[in-house]
N, C-alpha and C. Protein backbone atom coordinates (compact mmCIF):
# COMPACT_ATOMS: atom_id res chain seq x y z
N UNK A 1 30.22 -62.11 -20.57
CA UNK A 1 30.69 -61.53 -19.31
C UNK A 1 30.40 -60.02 -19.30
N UNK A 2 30.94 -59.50 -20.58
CA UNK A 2 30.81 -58.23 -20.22
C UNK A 2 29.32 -57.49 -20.21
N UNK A 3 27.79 -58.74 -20.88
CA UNK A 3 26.74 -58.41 -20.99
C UNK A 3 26.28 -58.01 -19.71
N UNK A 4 26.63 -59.24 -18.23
CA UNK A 4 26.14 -59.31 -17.59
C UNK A 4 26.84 -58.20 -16.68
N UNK A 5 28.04 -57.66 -16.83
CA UNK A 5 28.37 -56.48 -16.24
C UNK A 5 27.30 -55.56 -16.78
N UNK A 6 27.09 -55.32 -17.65
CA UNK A 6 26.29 -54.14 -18.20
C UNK A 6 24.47 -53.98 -17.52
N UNK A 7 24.67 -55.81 -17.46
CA UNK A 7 23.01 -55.53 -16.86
C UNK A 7 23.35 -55.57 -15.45
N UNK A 8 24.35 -55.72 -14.94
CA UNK A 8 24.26 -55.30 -13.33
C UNK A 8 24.78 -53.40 -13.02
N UNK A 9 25.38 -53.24 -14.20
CA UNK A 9 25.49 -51.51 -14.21
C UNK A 9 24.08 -50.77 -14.26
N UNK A 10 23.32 -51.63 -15.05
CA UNK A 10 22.01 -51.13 -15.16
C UNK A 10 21.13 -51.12 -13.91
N UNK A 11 21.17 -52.11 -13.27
CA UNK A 11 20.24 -52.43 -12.08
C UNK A 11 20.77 -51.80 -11.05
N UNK A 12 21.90 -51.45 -11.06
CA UNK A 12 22.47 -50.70 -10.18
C UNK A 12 21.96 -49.18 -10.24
N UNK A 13 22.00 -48.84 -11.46
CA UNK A 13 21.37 -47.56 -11.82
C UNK A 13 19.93 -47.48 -11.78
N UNK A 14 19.39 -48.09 -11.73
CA UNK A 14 18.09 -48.33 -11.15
C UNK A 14 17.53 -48.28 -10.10
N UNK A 15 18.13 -49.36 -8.96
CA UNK A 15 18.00 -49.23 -7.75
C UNK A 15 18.50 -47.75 -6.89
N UNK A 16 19.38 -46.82 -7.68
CA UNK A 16 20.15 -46.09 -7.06
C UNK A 16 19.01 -44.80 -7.82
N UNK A 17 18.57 -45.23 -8.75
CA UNK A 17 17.29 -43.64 -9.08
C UNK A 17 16.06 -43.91 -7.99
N UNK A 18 15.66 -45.33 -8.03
CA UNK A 18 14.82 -45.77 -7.19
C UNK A 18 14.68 -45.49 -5.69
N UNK A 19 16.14 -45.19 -5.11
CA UNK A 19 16.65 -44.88 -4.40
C UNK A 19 16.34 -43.33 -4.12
N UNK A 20 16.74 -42.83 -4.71
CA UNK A 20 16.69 -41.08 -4.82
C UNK A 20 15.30 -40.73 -5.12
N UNK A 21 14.53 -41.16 -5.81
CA UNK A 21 13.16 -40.90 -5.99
C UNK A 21 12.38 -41.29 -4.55
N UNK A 22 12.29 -42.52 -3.94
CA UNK A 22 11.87 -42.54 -2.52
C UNK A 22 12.12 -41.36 -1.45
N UNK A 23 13.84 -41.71 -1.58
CA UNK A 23 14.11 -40.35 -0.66
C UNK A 23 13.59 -39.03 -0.59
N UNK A 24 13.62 -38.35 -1.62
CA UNK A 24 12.54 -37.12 -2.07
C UNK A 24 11.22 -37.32 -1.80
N UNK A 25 10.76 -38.36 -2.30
CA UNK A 25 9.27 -38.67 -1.77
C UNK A 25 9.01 -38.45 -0.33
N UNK A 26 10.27 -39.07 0.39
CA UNK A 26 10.13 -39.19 2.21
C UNK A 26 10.29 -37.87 2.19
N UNK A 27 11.33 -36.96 1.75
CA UNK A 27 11.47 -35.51 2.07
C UNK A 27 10.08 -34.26 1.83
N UNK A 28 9.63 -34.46 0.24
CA UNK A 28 8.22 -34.08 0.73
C UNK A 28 7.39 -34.22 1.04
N UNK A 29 6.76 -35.60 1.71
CA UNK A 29 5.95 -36.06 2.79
C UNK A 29 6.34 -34.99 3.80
N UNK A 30 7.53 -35.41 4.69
CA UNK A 30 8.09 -34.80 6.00
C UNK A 30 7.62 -33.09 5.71
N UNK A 31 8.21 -32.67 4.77
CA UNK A 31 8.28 -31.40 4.55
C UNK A 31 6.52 -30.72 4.88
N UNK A 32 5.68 -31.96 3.92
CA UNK A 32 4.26 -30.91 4.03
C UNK A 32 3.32 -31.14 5.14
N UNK A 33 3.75 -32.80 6.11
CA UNK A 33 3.09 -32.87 6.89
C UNK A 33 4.06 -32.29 8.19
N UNK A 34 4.68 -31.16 8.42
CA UNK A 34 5.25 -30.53 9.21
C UNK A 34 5.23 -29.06 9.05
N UNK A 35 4.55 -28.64 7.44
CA UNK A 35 4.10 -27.48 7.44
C UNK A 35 2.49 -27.55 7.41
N UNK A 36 1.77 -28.27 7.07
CA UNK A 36 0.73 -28.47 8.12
C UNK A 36 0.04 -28.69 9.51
N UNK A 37 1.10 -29.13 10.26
CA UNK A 37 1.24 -29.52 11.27
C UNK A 37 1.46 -28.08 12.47
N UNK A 38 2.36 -27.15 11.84
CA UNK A 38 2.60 -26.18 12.10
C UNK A 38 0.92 -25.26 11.96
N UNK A 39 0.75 -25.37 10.99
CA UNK A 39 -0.65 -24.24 10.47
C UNK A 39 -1.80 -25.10 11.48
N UNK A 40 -1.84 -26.46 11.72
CA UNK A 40 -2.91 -26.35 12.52
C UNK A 40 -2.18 -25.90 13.81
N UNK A 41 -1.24 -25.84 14.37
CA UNK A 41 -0.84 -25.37 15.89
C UNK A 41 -1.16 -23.95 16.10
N UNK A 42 -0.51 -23.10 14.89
CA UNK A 42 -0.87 -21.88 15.06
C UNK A 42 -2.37 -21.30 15.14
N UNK A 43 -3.10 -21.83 14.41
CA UNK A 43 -4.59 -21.72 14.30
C UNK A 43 -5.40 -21.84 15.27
N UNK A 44 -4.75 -23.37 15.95
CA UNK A 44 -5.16 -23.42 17.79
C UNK A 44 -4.43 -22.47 18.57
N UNK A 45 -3.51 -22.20 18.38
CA UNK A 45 -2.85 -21.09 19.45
C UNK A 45 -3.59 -19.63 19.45
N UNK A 46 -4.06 -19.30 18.30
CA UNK A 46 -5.13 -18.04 18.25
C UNK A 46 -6.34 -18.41 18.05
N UNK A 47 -7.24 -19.06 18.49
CA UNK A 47 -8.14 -19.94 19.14
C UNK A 47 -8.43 -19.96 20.83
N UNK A 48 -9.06 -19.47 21.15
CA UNK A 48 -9.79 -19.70 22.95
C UNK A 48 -10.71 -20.05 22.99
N UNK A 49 -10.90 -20.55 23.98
CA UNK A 49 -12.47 -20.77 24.56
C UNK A 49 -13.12 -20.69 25.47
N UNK A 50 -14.66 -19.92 25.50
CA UNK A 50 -14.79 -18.75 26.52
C UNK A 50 -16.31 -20.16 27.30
N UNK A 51 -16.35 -20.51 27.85
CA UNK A 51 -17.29 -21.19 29.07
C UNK A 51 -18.71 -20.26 29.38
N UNK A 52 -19.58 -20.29 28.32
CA UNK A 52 -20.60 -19.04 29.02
C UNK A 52 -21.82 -19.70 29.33
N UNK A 53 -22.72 -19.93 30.42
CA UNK A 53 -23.85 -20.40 30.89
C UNK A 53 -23.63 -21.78 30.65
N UNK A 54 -22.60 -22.08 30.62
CA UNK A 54 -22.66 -24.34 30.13
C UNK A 54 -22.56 -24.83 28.82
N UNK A 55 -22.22 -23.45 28.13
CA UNK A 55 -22.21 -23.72 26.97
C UNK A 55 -20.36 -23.05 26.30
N UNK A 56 -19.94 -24.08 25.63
CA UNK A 56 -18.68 -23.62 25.34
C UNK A 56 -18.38 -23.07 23.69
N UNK A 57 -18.02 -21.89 24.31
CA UNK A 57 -17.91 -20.86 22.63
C UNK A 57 -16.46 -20.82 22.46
N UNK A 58 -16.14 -20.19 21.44
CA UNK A 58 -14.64 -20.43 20.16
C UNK A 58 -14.44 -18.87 20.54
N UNK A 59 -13.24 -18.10 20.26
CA UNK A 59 -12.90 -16.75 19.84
C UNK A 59 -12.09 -17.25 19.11
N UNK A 60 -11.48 -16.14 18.53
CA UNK A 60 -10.57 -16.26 17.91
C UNK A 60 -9.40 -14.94 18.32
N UNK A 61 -8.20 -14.93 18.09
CA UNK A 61 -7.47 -14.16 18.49
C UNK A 61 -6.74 -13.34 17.20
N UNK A 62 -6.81 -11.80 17.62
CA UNK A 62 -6.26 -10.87 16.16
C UNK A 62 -5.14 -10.07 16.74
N UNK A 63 -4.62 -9.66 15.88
CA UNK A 63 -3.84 -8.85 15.87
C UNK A 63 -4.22 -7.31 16.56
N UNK A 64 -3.81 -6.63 17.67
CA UNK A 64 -4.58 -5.62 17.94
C UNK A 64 -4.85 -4.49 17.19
N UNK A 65 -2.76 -4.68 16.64
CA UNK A 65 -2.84 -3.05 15.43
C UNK A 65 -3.69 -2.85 14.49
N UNK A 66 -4.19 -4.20 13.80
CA UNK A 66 -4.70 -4.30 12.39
C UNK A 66 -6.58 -3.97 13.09
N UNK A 67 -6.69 -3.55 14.27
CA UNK A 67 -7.94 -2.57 14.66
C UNK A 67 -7.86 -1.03 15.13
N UNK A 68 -6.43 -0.97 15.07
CA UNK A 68 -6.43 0.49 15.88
C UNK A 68 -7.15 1.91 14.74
N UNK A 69 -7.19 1.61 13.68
CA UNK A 69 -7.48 2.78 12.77
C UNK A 69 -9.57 2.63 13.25
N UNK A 70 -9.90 1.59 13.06
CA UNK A 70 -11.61 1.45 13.91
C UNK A 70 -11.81 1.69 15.56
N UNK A 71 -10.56 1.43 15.99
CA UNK A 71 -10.63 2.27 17.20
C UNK A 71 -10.86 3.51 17.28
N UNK A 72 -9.63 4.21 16.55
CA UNK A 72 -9.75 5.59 16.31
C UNK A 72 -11.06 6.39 16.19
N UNK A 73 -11.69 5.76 15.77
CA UNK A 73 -13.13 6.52 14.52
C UNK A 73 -13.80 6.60 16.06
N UNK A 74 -13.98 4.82 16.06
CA UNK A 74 -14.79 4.93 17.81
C UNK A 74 -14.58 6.01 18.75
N UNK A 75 -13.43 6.24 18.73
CA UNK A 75 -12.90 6.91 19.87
C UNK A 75 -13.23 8.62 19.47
N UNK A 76 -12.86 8.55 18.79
CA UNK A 76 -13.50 10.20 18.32
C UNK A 76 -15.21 10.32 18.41
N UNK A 77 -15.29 9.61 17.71
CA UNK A 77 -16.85 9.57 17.75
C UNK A 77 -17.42 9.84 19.06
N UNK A 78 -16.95 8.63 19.88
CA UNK A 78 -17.57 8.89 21.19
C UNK A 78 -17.38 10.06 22.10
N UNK A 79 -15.87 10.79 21.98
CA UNK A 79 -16.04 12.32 22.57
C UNK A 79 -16.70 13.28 22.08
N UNK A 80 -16.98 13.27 20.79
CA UNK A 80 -18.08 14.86 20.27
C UNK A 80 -18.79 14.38 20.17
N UNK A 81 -19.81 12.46 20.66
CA UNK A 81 -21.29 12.47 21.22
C UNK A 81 -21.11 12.92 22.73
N UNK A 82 -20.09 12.85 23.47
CA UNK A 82 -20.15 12.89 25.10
C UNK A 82 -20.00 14.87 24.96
N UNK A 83 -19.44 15.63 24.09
CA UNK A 83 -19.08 17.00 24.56
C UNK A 83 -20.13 17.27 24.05
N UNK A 84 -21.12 16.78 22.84
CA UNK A 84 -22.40 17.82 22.74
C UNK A 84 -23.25 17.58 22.67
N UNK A 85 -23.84 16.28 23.18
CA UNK A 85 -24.70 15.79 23.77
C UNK A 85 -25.13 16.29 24.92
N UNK A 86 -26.26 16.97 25.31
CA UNK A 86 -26.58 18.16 26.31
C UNK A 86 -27.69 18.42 26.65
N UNK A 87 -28.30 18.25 27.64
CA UNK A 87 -29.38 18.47 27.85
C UNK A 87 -29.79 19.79 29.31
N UNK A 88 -30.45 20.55 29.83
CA UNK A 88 -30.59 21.17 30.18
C UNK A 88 -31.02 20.93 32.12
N UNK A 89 -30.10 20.37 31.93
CA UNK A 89 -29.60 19.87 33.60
C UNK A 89 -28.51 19.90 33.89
N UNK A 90 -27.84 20.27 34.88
CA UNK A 90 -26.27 20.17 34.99
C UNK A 90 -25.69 19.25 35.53
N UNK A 91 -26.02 18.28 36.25
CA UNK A 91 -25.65 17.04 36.45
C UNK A 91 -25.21 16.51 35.18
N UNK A 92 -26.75 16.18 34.32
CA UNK A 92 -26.34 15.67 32.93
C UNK A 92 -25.16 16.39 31.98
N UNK A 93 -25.16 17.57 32.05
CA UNK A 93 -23.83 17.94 31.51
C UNK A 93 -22.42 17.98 31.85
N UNK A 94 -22.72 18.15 33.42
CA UNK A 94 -21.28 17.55 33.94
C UNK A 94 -20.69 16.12 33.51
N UNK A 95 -21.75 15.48 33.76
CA UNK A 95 -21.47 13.81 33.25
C UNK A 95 -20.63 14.15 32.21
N UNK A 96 -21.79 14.34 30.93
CA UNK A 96 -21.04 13.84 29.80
C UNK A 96 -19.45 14.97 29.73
N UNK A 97 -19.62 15.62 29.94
CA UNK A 97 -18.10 16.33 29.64
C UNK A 97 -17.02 15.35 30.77
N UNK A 98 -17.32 15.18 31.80
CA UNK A 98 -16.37 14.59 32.61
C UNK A 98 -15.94 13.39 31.43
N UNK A 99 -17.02 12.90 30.96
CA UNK A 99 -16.39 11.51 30.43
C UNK A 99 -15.74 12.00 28.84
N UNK A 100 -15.82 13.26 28.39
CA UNK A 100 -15.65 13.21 27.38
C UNK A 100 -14.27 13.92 27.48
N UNK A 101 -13.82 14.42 28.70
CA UNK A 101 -12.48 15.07 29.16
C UNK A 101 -11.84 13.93 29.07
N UNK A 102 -11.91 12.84 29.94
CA UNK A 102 -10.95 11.65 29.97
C UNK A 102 -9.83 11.41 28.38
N UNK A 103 -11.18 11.79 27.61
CA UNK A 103 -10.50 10.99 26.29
C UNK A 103 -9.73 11.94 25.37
N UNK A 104 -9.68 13.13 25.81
CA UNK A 104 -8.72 14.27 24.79
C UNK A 104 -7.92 15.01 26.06
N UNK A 105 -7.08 15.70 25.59
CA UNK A 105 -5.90 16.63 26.19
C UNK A 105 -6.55 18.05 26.59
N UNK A 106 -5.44 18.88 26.78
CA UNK A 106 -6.45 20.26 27.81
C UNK A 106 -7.30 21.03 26.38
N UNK A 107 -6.62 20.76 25.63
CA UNK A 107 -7.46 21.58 24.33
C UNK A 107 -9.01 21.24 24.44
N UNK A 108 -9.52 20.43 24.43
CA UNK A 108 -10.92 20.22 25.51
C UNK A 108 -11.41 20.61 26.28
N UNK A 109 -10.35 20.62 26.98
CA UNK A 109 -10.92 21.39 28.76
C UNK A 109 -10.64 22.98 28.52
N UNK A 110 -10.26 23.51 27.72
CA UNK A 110 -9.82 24.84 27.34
C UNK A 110 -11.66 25.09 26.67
N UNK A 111 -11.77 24.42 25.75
CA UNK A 111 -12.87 24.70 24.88
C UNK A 111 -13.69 24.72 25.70
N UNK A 112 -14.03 24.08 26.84
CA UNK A 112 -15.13 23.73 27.56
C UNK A 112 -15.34 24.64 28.55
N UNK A 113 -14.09 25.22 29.21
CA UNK A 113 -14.13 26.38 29.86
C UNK A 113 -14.38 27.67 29.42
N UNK A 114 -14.34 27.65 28.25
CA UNK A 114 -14.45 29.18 27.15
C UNK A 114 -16.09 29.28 27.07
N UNK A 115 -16.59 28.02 26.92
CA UNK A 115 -17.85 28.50 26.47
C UNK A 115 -18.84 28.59 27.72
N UNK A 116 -18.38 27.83 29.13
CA UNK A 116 -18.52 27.96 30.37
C UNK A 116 -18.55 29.44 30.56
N UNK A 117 -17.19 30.08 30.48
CA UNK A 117 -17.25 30.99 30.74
C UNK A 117 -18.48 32.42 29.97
N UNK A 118 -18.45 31.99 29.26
CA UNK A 118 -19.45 32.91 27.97
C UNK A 118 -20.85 32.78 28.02
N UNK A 119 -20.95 32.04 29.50
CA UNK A 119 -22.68 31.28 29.89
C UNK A 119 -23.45 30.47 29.33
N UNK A 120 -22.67 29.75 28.39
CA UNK A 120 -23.38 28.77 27.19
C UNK A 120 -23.86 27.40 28.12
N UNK A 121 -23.31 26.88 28.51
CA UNK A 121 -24.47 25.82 29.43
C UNK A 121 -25.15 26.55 30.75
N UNK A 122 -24.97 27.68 31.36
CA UNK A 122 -26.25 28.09 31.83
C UNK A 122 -27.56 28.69 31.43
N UNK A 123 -27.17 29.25 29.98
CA UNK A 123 -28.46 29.74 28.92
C UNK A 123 -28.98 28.15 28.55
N UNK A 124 -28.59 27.12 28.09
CA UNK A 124 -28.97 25.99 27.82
C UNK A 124 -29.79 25.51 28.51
N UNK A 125 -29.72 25.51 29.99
CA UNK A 125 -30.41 25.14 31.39
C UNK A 125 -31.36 26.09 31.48
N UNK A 126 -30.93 27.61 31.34
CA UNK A 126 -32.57 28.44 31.98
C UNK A 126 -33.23 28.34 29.89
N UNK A 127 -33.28 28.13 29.40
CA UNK A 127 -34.19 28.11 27.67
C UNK A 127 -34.16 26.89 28.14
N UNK A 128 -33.86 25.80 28.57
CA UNK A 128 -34.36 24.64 28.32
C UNK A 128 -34.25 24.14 26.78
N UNK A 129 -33.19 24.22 26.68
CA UNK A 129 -32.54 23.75 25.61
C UNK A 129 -31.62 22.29 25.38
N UNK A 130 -31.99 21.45 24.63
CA UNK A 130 -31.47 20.05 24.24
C UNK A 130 -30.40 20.08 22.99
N UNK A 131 -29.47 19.53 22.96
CA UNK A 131 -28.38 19.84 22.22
C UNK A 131 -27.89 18.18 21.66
N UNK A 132 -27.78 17.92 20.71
CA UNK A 132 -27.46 16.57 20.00
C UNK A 132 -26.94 16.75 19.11
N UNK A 133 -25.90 15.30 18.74
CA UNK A 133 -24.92 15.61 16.97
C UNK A 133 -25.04 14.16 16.97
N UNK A 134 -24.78 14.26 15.67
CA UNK A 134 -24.76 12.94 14.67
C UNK A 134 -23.39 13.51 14.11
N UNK A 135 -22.65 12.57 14.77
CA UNK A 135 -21.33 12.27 13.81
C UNK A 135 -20.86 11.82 11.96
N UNK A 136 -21.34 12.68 11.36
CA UNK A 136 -21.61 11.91 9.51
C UNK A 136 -20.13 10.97 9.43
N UNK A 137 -19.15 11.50 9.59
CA UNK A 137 -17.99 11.10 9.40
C UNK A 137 -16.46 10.96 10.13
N UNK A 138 -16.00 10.42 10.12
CA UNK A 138 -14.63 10.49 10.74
C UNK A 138 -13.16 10.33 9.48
N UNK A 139 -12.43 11.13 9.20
CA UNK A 139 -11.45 10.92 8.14
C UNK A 139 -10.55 11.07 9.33
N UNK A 140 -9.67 9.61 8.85
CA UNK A 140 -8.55 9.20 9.32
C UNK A 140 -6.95 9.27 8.18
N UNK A 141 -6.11 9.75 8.82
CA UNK A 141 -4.90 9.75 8.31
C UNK A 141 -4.48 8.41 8.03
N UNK A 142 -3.42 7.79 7.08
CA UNK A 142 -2.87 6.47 7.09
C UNK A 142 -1.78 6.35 7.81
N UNK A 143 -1.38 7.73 8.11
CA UNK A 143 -0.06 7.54 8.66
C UNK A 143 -0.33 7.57 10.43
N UNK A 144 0.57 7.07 11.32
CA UNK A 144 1.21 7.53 12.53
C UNK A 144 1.99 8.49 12.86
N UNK A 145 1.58 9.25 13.65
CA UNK A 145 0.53 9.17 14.76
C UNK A 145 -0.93 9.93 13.65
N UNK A 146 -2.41 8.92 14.14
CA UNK A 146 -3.00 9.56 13.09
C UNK A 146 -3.32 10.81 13.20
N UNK A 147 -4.04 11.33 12.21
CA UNK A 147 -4.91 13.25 12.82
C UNK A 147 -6.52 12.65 11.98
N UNK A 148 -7.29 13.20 12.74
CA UNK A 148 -8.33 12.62 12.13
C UNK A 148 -9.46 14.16 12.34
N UNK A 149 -10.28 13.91 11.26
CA UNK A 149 -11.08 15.61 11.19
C UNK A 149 -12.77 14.47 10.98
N UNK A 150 -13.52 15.14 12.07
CA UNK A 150 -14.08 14.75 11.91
C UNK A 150 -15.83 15.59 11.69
N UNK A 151 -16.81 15.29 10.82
CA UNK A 151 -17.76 15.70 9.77
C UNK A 151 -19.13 15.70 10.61
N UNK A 152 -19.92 16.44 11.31
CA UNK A 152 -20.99 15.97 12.28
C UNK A 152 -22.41 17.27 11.76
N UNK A 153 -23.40 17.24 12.66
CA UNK A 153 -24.53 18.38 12.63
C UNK A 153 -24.56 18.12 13.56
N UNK A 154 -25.72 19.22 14.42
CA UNK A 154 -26.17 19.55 15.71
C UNK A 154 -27.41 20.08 15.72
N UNK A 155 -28.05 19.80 16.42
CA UNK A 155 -29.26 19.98 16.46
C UNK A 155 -29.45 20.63 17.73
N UNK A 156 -30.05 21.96 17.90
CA UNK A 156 -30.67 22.96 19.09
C UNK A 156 -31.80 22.72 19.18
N UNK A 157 -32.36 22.03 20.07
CA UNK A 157 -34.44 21.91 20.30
C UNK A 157 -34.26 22.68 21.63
N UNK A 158 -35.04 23.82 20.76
CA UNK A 158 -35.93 24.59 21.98
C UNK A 158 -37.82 24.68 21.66
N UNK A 159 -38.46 25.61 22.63
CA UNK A 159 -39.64 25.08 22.81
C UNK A 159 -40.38 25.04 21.64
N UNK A 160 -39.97 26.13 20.85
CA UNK A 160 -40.41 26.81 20.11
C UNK A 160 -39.64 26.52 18.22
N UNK A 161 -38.69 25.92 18.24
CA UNK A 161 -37.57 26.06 17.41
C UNK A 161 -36.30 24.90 17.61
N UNK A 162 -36.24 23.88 16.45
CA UNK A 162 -35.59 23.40 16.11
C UNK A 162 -33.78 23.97 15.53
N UNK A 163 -32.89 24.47 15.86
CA UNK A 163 -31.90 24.45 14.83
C UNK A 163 -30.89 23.69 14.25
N UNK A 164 -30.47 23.75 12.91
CA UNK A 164 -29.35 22.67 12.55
C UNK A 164 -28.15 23.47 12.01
N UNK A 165 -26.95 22.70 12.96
CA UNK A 165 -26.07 23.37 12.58
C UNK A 165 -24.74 22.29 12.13
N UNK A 166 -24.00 22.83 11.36
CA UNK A 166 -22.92 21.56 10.98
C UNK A 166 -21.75 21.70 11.86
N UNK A 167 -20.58 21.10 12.34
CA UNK A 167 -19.52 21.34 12.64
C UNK A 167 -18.53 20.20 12.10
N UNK A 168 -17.09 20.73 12.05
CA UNK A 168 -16.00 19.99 11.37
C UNK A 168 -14.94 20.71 12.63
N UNK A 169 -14.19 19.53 13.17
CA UNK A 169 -13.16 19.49 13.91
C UNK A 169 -12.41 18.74 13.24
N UNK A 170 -11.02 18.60 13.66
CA UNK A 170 -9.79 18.35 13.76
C UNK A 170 -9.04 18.12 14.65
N UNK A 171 -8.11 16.90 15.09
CA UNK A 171 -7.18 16.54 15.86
C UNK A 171 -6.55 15.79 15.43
N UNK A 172 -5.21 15.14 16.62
CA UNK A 172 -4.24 14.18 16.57
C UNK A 172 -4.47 13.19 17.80
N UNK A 173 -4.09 12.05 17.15
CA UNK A 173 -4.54 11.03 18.44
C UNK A 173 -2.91 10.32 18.56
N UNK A 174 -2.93 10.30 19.99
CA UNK A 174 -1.94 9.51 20.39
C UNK A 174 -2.10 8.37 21.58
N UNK A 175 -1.20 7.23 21.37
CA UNK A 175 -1.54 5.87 22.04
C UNK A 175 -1.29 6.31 23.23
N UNK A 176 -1.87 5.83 24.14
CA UNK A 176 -2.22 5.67 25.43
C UNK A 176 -2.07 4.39 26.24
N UNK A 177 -2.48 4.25 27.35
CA UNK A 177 -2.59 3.17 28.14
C UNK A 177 -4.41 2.99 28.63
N UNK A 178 -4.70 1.98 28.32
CA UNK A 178 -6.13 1.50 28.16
C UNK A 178 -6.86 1.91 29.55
N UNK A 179 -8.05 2.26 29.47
CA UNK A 179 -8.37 2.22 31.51
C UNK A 179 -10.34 1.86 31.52
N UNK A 180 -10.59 2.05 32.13
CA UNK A 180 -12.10 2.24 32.08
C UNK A 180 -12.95 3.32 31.66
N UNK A 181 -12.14 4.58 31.78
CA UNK A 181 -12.36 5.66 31.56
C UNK A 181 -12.57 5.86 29.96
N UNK A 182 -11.25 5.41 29.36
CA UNK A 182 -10.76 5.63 28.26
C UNK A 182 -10.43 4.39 27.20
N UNK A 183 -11.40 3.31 27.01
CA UNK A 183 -11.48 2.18 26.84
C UNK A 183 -10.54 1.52 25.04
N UNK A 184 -10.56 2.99 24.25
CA UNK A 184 -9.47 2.26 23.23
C UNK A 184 -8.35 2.89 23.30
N UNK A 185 -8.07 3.33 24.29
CA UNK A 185 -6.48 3.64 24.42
C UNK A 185 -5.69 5.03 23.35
N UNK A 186 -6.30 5.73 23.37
CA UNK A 186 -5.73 6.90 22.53
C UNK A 186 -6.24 8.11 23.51
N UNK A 187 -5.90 9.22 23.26
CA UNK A 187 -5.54 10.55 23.38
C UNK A 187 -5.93 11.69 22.60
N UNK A 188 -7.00 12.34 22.20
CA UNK A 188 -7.09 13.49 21.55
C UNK A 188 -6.26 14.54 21.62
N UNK A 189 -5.26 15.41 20.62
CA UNK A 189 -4.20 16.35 21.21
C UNK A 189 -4.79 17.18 20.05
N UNK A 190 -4.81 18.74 20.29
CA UNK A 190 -4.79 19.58 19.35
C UNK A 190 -5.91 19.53 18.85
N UNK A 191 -6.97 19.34 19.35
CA UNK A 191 -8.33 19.55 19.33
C UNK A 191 -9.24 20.59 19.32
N UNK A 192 -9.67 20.66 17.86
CA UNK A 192 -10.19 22.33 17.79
C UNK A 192 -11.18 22.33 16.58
N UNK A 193 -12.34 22.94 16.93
CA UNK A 193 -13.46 23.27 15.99
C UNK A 193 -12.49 24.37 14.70
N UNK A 194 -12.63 23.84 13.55
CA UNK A 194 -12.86 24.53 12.25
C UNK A 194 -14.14 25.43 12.19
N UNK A 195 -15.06 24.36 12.00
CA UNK A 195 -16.23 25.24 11.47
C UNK A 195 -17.65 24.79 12.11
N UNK A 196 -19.16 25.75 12.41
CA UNK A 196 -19.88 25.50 13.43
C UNK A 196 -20.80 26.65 12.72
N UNK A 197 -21.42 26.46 12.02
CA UNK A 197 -22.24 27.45 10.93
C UNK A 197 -23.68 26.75 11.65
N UNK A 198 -24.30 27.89 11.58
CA UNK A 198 -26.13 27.50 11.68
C UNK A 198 -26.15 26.93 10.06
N UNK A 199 -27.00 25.88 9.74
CA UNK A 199 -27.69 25.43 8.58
C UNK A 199 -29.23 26.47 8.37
N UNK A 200 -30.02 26.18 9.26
CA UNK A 200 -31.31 26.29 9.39
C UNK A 200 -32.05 26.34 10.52
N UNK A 201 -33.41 27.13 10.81
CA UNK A 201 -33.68 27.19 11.50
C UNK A 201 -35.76 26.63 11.38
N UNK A 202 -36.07 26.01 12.17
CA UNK A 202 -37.56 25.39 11.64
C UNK A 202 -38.16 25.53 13.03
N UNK A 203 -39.38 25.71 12.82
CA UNK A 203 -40.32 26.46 13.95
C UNK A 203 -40.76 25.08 14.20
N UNK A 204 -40.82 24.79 15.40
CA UNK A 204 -41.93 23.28 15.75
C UNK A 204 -43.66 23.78 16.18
């Protein structure tokens, strides 16, 4: 009698691990096909799809912040190609400064009027003088709001004479509201040439 108690204590204990081992089994089934389930939703949720000529393309969707520091660079970059980029027409120089005002504060329009005033784009126009920079660098801060100094040359072609000269500026950029004008959304503040040395001068 008391054997067969013992082997039904046993089977009992059996069925009841058997028991608990399934259950867990069902629990991490549930568990991983619901955290998978999840990872493909999210994956489609930052996922679009753009319809172009009949043909259907994928994007994908990012985070905006984790671009704003490559914005930045862009964005600098593109105002000291638009402020000294110059050619010896005034249309063409109005242009580019108009567009290169949009994207910095009056410290710009201050600079631009100083050298206005001092006849520097009307000597440019009667010498017939062409004015270009190559941006070498942009150093960006890690922190917010950034300040970024940025590393360029310039080049003077006149008829006679090539010159190269380096310049290093400095500013602070602050977020903005996006427009056409001003396409990554920042602000140049406190914008001001350091340094603007002739390198060299070469006869053409």
């Amino acid at each position: 009698m008391f054997e067969s108690l013992k082997t039904i204590d046993s089977a009992f204990k059996q069925v009841k691990a058997l028991a608990i081992i399934f259950i867990a089994s069902c629990l991490i089934l549930a568990i991983t096909v619901a955290y998978f389930s999840f990872q493909n939703s999210a994956a489609a949720a930052n996922r679009i799809y753009v319809l172009e000529g009949g043909q259907l393309l994928t994007a994908g969707a990012r985070d905006a912040r984790s671009d704003r520091p490559v914005e930045a660079r862009a964005h600098v970059k593109q105002f000291h190609e638009d402020f000294f980029t110059l050619d010896p027409d005034q249309k063409a120089i109005d242009g580019n400064i108009n567009k290169a005002l949009y994207l910095a504060d009056n410290s710009a329009k201050r600079e631009y009027e100083n050298l206005k005033e001092k006849g520097f784009y009307n000597d440019l126009i009667a010498a017939n003088i062409s004015m270009e920079i190559t941006v070498d660098s942009v150093v960006l801060s890690k922190n917010r709001p950034f300040t970024a100094r940025t590393y360029a040359h310039q080049r003077l072609i006149r008829a006679t004479s090539i010159t190269n000269r380096d310049l290093i500026a400095d500013c602070t950029l602050r977020d903005v509201t996006r427009s056409e004008n001003n396409p990554h959304g920042f602000l140049m503040e406190n914008w001001r040439v350091l340094q603007n040395t002739t390198l060299s001068t070469i006869s053409r």
